[in-house]
N, C-alpha and C. Protein backbone atom coordinates (compact mmCIF):
# COMPACT_ATOMS: atom_id res chain seq x y z
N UNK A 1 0.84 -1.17 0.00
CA UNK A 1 0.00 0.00 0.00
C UNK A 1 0.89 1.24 0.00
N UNK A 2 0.49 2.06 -0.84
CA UNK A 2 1.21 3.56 -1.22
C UNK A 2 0.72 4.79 0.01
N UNK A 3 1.40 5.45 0.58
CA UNK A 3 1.14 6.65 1.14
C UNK A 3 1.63 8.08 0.30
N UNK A 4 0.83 8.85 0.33
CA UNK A 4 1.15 10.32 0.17
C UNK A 4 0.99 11.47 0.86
N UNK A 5 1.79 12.37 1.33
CA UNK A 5 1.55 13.12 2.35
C UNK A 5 1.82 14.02 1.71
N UNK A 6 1.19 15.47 1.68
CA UNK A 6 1.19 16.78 1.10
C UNK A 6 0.61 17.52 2.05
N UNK A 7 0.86 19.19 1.55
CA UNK A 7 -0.23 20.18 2.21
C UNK A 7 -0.07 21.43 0.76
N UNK A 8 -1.09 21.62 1.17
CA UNK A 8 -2.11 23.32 0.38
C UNK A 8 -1.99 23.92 1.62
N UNK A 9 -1.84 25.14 0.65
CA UNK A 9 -1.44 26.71 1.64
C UNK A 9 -2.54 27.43 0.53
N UNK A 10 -3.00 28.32 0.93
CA UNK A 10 -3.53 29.76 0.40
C UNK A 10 -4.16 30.52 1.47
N UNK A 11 -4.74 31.72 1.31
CA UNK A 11 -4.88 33.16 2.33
C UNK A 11 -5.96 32.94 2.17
N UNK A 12 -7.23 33.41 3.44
CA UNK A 12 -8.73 33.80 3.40
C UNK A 12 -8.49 35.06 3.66
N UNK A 13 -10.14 35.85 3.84
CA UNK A 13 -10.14 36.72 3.89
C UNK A 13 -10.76 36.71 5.26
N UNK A 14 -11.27 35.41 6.12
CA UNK A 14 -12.18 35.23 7.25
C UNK A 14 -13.55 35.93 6.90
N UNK A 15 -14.22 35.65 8.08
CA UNK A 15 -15.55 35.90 8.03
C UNK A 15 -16.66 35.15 7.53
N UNK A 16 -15.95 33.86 7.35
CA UNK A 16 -16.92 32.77 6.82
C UNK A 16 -16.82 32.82 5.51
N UNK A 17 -15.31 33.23 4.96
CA UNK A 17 -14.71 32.86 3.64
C UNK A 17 -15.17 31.27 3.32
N UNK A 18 -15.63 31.24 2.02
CA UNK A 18 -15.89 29.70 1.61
C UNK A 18 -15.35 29.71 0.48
N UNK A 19 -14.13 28.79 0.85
CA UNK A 19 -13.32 28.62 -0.87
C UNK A 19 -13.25 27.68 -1.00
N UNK A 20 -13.55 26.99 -2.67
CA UNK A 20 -13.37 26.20 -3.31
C UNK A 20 -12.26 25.35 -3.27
N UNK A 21 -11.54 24.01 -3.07
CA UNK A 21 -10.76 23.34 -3.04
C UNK A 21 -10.49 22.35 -3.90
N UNK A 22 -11.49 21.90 -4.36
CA UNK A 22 -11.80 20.58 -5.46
C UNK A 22 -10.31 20.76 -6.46
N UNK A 23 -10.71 21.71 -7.05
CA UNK A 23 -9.25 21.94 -8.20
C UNK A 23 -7.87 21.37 -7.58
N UNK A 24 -7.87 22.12 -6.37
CA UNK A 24 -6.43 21.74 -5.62
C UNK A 24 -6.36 20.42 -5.24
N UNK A 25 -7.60 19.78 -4.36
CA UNK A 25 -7.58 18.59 -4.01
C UNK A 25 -7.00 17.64 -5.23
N UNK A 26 -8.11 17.91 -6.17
CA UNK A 26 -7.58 17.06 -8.07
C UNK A 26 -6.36 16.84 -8.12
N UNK A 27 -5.76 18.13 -8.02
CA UNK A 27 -3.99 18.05 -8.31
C UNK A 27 -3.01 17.20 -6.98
N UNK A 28 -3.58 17.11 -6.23
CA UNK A 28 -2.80 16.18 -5.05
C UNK A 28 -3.26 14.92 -5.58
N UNK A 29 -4.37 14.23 -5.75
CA UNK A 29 -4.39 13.26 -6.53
C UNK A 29 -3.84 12.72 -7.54
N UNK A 30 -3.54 13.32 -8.33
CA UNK A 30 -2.59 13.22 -9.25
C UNK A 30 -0.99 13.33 -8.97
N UNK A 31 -0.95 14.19 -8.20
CA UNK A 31 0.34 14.32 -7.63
C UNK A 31 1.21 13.24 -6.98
N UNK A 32 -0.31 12.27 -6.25
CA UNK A 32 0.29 11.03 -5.43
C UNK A 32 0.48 9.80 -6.63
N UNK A 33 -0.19 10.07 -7.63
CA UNK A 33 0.03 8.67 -8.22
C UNK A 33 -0.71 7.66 -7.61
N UNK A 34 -1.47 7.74 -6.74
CA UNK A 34 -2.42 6.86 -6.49
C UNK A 34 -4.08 6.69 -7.22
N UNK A 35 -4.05 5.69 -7.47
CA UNK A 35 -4.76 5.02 -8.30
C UNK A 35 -6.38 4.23 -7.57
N UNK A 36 -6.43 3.86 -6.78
CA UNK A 36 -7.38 3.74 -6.12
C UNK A 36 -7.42 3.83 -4.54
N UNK A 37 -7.86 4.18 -3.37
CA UNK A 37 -7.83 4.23 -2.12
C UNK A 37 -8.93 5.58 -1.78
N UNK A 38 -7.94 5.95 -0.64
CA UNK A 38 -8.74 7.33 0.30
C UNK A 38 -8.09 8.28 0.21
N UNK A 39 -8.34 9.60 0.26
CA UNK A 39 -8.17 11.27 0.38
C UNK A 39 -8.93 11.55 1.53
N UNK A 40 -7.83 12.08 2.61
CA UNK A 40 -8.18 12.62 3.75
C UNK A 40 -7.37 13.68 3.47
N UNK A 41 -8.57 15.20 4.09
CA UNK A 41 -7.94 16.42 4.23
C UNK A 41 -8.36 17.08 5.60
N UNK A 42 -7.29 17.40 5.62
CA UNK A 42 -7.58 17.93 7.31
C UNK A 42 -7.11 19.56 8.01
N UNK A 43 -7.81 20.14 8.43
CA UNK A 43 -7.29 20.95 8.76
C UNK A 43 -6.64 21.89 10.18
N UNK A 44 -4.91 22.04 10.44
CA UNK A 44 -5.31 21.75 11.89
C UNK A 44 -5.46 23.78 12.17
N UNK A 45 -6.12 23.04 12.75
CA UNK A 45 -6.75 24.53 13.63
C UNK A 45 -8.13 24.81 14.31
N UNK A 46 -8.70 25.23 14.45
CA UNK A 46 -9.91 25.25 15.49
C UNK A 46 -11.11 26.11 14.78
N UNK A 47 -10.63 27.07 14.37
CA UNK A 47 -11.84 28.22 13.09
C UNK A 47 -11.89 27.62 11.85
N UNK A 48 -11.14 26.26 11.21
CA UNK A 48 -11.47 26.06 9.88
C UNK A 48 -12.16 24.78 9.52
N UNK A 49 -12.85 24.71 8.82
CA UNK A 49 -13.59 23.47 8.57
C UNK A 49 -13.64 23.28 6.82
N UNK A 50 -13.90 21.95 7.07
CA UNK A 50 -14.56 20.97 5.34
C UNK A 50 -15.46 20.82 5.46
N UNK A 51 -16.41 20.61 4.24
CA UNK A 51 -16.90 19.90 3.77
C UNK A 51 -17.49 19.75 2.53
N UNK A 52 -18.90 19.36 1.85
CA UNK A 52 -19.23 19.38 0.60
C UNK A 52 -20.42 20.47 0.11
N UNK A 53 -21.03 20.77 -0.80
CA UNK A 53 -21.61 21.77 -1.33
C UNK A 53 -21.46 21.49 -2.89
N UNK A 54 -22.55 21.95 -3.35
CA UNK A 54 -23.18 22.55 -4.88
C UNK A 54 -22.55 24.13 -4.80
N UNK A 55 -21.23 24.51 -5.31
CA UNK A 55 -20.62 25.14 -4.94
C UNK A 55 -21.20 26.51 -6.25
N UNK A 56 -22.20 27.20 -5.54
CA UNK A 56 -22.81 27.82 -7.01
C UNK A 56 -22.97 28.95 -5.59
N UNK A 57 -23.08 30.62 -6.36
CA UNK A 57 -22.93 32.07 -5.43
C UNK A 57 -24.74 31.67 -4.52
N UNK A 58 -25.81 31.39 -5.11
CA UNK A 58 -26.68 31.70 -4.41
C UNK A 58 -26.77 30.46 -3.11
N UNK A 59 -25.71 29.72 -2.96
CA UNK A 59 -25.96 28.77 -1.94
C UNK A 59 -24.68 28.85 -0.84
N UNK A 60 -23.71 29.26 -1.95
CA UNK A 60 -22.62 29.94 -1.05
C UNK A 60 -23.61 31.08 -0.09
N UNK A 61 -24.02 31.99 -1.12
CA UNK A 61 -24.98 33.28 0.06
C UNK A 61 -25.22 32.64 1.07
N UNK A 62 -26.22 31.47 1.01
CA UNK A 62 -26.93 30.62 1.91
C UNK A 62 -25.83 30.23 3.18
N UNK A 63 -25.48 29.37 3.09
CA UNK A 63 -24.69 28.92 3.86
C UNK A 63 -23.92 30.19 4.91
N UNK A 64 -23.54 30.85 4.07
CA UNK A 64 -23.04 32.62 5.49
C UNK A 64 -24.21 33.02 5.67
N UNK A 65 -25.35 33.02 5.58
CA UNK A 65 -26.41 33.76 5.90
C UNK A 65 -26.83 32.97 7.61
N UNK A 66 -26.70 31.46 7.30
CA UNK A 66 -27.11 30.38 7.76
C UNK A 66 -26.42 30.89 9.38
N UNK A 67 -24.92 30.76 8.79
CA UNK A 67 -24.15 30.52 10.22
C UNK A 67 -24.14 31.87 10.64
N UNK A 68 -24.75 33.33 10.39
CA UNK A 68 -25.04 34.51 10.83
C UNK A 68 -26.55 34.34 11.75
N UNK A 69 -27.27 33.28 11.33
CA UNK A 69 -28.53 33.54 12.24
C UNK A 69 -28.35 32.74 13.36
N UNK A 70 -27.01 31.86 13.06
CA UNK A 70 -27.62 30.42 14.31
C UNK A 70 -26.62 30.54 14.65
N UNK A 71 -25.44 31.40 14.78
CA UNK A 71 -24.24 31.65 15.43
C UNK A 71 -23.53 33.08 15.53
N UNK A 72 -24.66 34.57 15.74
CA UNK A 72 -23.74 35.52 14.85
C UNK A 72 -22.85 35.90 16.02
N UNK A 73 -22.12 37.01 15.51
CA UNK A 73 -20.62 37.06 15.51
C UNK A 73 -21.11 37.78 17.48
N UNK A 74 -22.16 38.41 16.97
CA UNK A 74 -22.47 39.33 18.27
C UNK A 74 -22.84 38.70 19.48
N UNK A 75 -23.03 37.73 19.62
CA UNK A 75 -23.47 36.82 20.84
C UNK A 75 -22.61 36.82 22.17
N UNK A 76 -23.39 36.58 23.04
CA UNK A 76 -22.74 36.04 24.10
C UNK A 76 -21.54 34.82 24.26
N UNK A 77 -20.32 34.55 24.03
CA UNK A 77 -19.67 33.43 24.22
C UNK A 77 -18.76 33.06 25.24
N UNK A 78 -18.91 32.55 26.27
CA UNK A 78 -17.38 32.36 27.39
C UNK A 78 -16.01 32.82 26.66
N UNK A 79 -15.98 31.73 25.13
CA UNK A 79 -14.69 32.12 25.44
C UNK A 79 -14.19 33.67 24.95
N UNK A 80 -15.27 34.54 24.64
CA UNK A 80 -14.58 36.08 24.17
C UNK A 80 -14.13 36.13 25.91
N UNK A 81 -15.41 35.55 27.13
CA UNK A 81 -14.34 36.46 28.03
C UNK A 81 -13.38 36.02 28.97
N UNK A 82 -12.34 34.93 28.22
CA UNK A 82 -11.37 34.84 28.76
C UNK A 82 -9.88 34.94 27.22
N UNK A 83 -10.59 35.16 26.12
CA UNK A 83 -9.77 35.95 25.33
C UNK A 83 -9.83 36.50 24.91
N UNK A 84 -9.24 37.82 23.95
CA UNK A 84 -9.15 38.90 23.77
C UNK A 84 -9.63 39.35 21.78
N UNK A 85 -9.67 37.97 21.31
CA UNK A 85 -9.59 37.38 19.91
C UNK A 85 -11.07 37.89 19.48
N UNK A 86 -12.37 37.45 20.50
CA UNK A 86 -13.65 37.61 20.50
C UNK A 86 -14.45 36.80 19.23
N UNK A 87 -13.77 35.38 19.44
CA UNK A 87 -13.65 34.82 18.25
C UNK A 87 -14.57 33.47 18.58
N UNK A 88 -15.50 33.73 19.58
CA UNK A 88 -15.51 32.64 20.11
C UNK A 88 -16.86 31.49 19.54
N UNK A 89 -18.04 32.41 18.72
CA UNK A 89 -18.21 32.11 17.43
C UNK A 89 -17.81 31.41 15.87
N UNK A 90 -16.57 31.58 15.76
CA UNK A 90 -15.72 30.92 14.90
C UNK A 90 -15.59 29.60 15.73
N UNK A 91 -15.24 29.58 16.56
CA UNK A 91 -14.43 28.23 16.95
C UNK A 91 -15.74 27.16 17.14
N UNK A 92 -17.34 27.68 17.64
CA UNK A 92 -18.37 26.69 17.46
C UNK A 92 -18.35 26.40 16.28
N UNK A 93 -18.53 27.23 15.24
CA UNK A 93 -19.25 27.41 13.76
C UNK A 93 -18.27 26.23 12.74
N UNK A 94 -16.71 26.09 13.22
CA UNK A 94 -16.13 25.26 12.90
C UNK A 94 -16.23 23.68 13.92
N UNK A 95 -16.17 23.72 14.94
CA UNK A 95 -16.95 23.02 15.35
C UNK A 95 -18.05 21.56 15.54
N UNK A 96 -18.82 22.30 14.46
CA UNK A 96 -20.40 21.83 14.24
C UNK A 96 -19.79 21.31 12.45
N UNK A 97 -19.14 22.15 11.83
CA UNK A 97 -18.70 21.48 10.34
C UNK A 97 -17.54 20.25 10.32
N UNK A 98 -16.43 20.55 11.07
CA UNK A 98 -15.55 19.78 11.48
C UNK A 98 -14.40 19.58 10.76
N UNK A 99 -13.25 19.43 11.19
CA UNK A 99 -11.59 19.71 10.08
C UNK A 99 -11.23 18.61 9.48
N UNK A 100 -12.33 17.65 9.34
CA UNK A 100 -11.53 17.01 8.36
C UNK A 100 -12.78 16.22 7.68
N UNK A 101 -12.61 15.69 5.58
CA UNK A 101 -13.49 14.83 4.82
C UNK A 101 -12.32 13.90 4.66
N UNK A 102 -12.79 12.62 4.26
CA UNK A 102 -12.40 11.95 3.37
C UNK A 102 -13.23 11.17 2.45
N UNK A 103 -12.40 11.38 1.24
CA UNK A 103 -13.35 11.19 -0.06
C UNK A 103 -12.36 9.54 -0.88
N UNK A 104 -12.82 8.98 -1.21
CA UNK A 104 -12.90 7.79 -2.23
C UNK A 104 -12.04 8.29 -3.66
N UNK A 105 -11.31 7.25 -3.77
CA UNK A 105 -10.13 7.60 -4.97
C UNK A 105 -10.77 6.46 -6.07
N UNK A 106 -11.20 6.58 -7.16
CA UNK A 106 -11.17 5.32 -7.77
C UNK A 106 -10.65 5.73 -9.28
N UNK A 107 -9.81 4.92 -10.25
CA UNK A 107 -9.28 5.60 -11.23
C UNK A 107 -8.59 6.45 -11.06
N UNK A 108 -8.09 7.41 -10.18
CA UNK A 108 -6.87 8.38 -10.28
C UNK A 108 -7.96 9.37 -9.78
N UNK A 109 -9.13 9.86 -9.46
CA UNK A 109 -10.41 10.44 -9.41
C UNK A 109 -11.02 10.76 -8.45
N UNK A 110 -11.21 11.88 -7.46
CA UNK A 110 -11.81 11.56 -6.17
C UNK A 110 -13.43 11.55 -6.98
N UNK A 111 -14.11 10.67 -6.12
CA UNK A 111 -15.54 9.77 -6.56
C UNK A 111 -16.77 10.87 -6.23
N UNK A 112 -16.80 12.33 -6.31
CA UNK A 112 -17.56 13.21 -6.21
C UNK A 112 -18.59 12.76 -6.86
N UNK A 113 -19.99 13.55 -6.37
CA UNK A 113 -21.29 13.60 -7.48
C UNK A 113 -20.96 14.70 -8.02
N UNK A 114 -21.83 14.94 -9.03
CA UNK A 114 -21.53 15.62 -10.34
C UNK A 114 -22.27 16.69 -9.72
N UNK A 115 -22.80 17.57 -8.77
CA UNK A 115 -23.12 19.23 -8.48
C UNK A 115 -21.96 19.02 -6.88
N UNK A 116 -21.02 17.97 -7.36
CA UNK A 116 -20.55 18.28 -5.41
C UNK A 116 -18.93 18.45 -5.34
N UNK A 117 -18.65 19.51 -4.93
CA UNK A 117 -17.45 20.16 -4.75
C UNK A 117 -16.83 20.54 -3.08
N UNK A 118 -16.06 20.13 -3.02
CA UNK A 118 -15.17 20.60 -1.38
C UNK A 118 -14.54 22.04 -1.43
N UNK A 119 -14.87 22.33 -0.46
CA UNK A 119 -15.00 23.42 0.31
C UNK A 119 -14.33 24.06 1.81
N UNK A 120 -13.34 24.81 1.61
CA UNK A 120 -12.80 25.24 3.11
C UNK A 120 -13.53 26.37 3.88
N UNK A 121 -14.10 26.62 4.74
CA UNK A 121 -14.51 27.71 5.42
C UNK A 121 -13.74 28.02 6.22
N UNK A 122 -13.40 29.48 6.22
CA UNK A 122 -12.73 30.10 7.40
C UNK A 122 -13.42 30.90 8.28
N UNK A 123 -13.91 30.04 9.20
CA UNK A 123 -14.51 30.80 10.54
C UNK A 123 -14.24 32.37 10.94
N UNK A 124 -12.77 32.09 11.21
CA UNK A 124 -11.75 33.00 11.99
C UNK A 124 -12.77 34.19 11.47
N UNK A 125 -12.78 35.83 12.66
CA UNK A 125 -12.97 36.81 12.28
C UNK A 125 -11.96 37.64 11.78
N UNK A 126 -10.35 37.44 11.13
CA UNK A 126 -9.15 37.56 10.46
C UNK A 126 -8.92 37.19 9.08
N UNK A 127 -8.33 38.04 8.27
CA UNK A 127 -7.62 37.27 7.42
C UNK A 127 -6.84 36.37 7.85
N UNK A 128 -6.45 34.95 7.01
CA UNK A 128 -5.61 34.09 7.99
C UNK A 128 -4.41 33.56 6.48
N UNK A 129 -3.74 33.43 7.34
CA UNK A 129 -2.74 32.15 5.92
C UNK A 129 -3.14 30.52 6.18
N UNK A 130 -3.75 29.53 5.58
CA UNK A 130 -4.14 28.54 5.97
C UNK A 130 -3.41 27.34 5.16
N UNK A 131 -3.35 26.75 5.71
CA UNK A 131 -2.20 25.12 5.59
C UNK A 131 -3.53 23.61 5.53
N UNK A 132 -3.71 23.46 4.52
CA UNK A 132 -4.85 21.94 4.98
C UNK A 132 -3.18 21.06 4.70
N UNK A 133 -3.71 19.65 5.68
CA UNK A 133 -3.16 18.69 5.33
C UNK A 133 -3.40 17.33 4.36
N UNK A 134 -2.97 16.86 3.60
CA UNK A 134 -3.45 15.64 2.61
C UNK A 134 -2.99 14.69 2.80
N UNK A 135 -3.46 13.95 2.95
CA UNK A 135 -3.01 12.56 3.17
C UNK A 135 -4.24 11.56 2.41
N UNK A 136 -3.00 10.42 1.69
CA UNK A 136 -4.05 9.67 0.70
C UNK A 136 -2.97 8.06 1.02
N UNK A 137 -4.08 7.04 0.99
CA UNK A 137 -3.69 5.85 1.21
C UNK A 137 -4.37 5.07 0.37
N UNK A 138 -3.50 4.18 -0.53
CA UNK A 138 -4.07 2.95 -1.65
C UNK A 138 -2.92 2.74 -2.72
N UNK A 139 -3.51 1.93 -3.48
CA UNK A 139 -2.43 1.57 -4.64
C UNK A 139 -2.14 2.27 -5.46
N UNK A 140 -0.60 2.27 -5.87
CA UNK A 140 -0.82 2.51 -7.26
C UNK A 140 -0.79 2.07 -8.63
């Protein structure tokens, strides 16, 4: 059995930035030369999360609209008052989505449906520089 270990870097802008990953993910796939197995991506940190989406503007809207009514930024949270970040919103909102998918390799291919694309959200109320990790296990 083949291992591949990589990471993706790029900048958010925070605020419940939702960027597209699929493209990048593709190219680590290819990158590993693995041919059939698993794609795990992970992200370490506490404000960022994965997962999947019909990655089209009026559902993107949706989704920040979503985590503004059932988590907004203005709330009451413990941890704004024992840190200074006031971030303490981000860290549920990631949370509840969670830092890491793994998706199905078959053919060289992660095994998506055809409207379904991965997705990073950045909680954080910051611009941030963000690092996912990749890791893929199977043949090649």
């Amino acid at each position: 059995m083949a291992v591949y270990s990589g990471k993706i870097k790029f900048g958010t802008t925070g605020n419940t930035d939702i960027i597209e990953i699929t493209g990048l993910l593709s190219k680590a796939v290819k990158d590993s030369s693995i041919r059939n197995g698993l794609l795990n991506v992970f992200v370490p940190g506490a404000t960022g999360a994965l997962t999947t989406i019909e990655y089209e503007p009026g559902l993107v809207a949706d989704l920040k609209a979503f985590f503004t009514r059932v988590l907004p930024e203005t709330g009451i949270y413990n941890h704004n008052l024992t840190h200074p970040d006031s971030n303490g919103h981000s860290h549920i909102r990631a949370s509840l989505i969670g830092p890491s998918i793994t998706i199905p390799v078959i053919d060289s291919k992660m095994n998506l449906g055809v409207w379904q694309q991965v997705i990073f959200i950045d909680f954080d109320n910051i611009p941030r520089d963000r690092e996912l990790v990749v890791q893929m296990v199977g043949e090649k």
